[in-house]
N, C-alpha and C. Protein backbone atom coordinates (compact mmCIF):
# COMPACT_ATOMS: atom_id res chain seq x y z
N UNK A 1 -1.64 27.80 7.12
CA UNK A 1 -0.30 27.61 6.59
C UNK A 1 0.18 26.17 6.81
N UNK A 2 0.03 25.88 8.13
CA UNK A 2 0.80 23.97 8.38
C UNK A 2 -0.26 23.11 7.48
N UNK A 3 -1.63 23.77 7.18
CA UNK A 3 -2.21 22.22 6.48
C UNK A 3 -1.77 22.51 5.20
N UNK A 4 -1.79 23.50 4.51
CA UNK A 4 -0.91 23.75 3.06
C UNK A 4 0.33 23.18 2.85
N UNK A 5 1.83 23.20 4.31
CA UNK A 5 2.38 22.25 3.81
C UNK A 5 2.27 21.13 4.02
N UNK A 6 1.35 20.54 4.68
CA UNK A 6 1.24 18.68 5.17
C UNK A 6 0.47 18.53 3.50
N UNK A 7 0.14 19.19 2.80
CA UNK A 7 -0.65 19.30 1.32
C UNK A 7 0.89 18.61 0.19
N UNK A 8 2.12 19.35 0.54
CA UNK A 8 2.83 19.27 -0.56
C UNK A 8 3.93 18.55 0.01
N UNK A 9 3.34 17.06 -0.09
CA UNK A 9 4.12 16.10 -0.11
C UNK A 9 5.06 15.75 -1.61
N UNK A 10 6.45 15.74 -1.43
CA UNK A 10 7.07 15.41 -2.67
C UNK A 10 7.04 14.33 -3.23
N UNK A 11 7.47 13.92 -4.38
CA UNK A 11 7.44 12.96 -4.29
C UNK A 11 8.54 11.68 -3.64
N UNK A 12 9.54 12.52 -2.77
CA UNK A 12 10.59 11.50 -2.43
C UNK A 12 9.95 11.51 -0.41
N UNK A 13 9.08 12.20 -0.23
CA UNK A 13 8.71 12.05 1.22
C UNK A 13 7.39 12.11 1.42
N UNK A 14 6.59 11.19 2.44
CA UNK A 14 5.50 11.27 2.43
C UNK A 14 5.38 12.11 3.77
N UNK A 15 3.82 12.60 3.80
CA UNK A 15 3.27 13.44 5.19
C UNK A 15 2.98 12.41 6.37
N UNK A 16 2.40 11.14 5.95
CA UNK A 16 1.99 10.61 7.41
C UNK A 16 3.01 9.75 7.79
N UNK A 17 3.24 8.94 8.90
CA UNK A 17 4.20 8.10 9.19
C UNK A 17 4.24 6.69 8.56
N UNK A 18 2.62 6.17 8.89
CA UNK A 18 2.51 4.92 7.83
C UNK A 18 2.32 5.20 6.52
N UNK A 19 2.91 6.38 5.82
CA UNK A 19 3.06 5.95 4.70
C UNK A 19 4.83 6.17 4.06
N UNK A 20 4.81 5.39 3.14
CA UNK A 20 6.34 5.58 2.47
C UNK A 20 6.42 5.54 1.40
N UNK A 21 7.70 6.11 0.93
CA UNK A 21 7.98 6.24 -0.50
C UNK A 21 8.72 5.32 -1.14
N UNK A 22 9.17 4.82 -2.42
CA UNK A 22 9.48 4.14 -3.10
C UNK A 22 10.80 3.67 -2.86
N UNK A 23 11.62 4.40 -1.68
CA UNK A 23 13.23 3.97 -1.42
C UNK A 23 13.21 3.28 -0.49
N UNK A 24 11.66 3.53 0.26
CA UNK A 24 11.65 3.19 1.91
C UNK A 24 11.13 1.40 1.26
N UNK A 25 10.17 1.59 0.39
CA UNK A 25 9.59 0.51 -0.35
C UNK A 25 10.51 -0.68 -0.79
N UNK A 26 11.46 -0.82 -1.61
CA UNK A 26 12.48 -0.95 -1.41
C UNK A 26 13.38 -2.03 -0.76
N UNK A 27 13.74 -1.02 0.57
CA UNK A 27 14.31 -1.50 1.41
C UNK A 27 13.77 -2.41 2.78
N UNK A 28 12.14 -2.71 2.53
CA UNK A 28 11.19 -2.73 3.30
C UNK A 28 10.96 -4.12 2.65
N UNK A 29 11.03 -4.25 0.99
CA UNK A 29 10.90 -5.22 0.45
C UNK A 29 12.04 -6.53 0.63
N UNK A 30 13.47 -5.90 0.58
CA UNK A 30 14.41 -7.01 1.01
C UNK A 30 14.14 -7.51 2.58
N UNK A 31 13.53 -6.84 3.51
CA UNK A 31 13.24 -7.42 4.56
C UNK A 31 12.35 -8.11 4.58
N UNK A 32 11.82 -8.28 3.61
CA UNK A 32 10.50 -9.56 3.99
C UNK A 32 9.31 -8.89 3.99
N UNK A 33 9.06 -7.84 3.70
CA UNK A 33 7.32 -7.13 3.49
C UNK A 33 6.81 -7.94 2.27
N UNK A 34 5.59 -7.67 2.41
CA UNK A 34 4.57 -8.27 1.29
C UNK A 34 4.22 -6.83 0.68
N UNK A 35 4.19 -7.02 -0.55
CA UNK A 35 3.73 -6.20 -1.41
C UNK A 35 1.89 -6.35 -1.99
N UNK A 36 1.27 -5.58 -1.86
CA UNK A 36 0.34 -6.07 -2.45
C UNK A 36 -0.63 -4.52 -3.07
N UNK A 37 -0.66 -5.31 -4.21
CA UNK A 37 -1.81 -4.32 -5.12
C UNK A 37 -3.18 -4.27 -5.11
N UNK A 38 -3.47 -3.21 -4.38
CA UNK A 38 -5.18 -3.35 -4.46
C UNK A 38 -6.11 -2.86 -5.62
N UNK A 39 -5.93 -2.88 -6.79
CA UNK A 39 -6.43 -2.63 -8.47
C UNK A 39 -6.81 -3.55 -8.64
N UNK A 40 -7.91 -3.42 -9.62
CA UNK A 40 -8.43 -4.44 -10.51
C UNK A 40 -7.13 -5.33 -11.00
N UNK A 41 -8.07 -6.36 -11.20
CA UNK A 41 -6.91 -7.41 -11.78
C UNK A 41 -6.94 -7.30 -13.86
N UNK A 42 -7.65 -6.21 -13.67
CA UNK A 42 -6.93 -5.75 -15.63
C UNK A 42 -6.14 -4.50 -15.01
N UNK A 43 -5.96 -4.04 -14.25
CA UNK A 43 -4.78 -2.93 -14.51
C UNK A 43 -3.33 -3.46 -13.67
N UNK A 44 -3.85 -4.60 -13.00
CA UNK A 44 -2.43 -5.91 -12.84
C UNK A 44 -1.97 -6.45 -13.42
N UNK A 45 -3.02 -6.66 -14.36
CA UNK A 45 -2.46 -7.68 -15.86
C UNK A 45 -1.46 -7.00 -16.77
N UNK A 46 -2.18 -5.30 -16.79
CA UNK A 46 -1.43 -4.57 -17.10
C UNK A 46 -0.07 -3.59 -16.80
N UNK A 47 0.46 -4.45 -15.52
CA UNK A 47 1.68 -4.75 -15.74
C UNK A 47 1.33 -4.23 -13.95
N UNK A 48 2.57 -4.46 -13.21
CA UNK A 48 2.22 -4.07 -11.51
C UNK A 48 3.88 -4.53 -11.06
N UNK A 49 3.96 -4.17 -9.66
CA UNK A 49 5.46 -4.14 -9.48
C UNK A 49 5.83 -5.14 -8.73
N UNK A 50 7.37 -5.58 -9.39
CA UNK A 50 7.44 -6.78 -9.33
C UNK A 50 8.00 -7.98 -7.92
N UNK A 51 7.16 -8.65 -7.75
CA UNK A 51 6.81 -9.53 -6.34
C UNK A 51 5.20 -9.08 -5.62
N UNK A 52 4.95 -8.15 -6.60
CA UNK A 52 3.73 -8.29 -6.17
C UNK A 52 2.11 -9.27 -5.84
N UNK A 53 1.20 -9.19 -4.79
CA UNK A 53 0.23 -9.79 -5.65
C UNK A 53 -0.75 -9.49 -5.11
N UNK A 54 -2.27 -9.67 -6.02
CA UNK A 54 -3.21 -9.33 -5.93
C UNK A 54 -4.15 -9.19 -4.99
N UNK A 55 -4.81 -8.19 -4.70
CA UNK A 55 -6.08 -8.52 -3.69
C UNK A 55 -6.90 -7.17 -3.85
N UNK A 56 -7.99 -6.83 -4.93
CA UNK A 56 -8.02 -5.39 -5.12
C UNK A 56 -9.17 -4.83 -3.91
N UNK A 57 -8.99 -3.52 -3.66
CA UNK A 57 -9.37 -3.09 -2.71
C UNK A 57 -10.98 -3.30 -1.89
N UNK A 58 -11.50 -3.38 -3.39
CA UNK A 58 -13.05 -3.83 -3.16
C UNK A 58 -12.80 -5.57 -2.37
N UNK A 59 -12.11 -6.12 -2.56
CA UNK A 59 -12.31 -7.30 -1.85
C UNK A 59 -12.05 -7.81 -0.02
N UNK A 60 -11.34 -7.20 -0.22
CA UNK A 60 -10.41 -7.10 1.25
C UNK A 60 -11.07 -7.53 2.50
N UNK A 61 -12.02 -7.23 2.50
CA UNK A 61 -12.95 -7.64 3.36
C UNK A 61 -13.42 -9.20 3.49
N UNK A 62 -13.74 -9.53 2.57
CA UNK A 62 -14.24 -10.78 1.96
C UNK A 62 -12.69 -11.96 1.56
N UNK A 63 -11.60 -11.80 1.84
CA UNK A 63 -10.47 -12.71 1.79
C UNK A 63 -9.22 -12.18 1.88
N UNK A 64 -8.88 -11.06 3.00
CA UNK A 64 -7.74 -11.14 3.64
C UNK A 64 -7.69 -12.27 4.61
N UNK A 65 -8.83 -12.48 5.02
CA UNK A 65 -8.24 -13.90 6.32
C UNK A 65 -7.64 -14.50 5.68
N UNK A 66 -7.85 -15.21 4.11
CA UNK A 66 -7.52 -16.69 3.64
C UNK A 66 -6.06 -16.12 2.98
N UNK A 67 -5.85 -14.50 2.63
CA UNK A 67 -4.87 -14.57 1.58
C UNK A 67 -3.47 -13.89 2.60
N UNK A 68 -4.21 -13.01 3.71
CA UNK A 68 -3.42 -12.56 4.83
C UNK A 68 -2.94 -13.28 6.40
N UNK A 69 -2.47 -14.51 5.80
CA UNK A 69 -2.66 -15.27 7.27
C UNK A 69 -1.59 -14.52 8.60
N UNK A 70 -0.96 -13.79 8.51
CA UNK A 70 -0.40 -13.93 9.43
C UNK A 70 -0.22 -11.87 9.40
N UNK A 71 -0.90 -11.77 11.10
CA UNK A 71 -1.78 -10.41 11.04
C UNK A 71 -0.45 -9.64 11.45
N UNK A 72 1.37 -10.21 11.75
CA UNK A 72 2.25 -9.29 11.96
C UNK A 72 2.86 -9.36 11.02
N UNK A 73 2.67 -9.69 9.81
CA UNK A 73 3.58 -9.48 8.63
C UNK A 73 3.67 -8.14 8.40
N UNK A 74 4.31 -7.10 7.71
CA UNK A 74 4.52 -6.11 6.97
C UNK A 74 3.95 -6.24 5.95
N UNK A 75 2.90 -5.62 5.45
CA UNK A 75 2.32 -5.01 4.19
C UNK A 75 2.39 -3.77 3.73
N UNK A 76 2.69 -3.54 2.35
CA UNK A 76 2.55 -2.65 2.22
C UNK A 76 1.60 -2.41 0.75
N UNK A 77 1.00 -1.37 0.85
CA UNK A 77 -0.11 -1.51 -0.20
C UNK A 77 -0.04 -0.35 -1.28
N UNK A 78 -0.82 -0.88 -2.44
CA UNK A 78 -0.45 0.55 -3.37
C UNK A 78 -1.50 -0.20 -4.43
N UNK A 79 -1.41 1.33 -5.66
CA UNK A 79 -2.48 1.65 -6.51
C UNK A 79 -1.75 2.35 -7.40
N UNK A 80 -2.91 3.07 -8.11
CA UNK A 80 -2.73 3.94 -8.59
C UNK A 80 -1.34 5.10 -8.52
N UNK A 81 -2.82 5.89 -7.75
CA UNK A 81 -2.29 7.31 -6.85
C UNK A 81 -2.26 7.40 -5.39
N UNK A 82 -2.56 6.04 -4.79
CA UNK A 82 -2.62 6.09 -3.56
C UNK A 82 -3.65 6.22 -2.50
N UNK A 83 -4.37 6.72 -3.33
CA UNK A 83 -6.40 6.84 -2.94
C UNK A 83 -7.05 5.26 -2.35
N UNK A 84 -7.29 4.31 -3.39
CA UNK A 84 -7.47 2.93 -3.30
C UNK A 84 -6.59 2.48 -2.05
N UNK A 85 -5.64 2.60 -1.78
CA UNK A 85 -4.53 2.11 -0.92
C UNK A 85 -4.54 2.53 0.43
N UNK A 86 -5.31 3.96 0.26
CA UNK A 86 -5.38 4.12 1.70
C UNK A 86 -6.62 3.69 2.23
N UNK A 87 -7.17 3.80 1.61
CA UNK A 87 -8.44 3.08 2.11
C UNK A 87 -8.20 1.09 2.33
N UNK A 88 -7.26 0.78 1.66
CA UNK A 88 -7.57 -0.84 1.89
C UNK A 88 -6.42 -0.51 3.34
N UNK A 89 -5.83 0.29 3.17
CA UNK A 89 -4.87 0.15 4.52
C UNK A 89 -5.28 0.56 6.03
N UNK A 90 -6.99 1.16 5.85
CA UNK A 90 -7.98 1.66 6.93
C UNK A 90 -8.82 0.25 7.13
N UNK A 91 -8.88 -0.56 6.12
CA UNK A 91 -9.74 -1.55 6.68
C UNK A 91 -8.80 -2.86 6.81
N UNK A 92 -7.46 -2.78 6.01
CA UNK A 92 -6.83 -3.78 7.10
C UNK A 92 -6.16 -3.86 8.07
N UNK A 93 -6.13 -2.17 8.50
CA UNK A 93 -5.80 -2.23 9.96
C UNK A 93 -7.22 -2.65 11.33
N UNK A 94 -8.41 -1.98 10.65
CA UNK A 94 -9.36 -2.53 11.10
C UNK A 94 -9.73 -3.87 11.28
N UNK A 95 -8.98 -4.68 10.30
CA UNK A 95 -9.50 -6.37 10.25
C UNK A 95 -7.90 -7.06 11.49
N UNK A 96 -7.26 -5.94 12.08
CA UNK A 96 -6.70 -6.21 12.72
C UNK A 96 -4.50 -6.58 12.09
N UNK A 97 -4.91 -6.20 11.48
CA UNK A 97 -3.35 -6.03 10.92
C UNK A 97 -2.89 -4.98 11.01
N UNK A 98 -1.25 -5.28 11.64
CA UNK A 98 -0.79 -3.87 12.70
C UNK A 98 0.43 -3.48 11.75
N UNK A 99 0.71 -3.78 10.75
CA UNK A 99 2.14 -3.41 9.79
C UNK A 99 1.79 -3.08 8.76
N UNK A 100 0.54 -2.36 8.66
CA UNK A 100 0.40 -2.36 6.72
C UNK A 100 0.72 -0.48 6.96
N UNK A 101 1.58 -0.52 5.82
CA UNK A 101 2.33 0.75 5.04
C UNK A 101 1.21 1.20 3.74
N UNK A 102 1.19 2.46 3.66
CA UNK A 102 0.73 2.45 1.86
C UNK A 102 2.00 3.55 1.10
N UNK A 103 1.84 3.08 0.12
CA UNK A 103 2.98 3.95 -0.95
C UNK A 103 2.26 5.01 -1.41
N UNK A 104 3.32 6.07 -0.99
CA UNK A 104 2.52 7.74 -0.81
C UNK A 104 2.77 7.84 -2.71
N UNK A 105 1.48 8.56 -2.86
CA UNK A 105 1.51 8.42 -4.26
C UNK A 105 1.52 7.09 -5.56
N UNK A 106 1.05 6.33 -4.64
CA UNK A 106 1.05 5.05 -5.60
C UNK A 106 2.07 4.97 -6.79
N UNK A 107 1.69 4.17 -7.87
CA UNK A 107 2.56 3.67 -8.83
C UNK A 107 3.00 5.46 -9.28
N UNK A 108 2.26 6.50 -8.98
CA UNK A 108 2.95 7.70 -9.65
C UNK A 108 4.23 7.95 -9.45
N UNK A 109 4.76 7.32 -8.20
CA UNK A 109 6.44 7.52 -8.05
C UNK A 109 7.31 6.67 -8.80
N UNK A 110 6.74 5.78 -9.58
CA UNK A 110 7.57 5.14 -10.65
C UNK A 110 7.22 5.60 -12.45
């Protein structure tokens, strides 16, 4: 029964703590978070939200040092559906960055 509801996340609340939804997003953004999209750069081109910028998930490894300089900023990351995002948000906490957020449900909440 409890993993069925940790399953039906709405779309105005997410299940884990590092992740948030689009109000928290937001308000996370006037404070100074970095936004960043981990998609190909044709489904950025094809349009992505705005102050965003690029770094798609396959790369992350290979040039967050140069594009992430500073490992206490607030990030928060997104995609799609949120799949891509959690995963770049497992390896840039691994590469040692302690503030990255992902947006529960990716671009689907807009």
């Amino acid at each position: 029964m409890l993993r069925r509801l940790r399953g039906l996340c709405n779309r105005n609340r997410c299940c884990k703590e590092a992740e948030i939804n689009k109000y928290q997003l937001e308000k996370m953004q006037q404070q100074g978070a970095l936004l960043l999209d981990v998609r190909s750069p044709q489904e950025f081109a094809e349009g992505h939200l705005e102050n965003a910028i690029l770094l798609p998930e396959y790369e992350i490894k290979e040039k967050a040092d140069k594009m992430l300089l500073d490992k206490q900023q607030v990030i928060i990351v997104y995609c799609s559906t949120g799949h891509r995002s959690k995963k770049a948000q497992t390896v840039l906490s691994a590469l040692g960055y302690e503030k990255v957020y992902n947006l529960c449900h990716g671009l689907e909440n807009y």
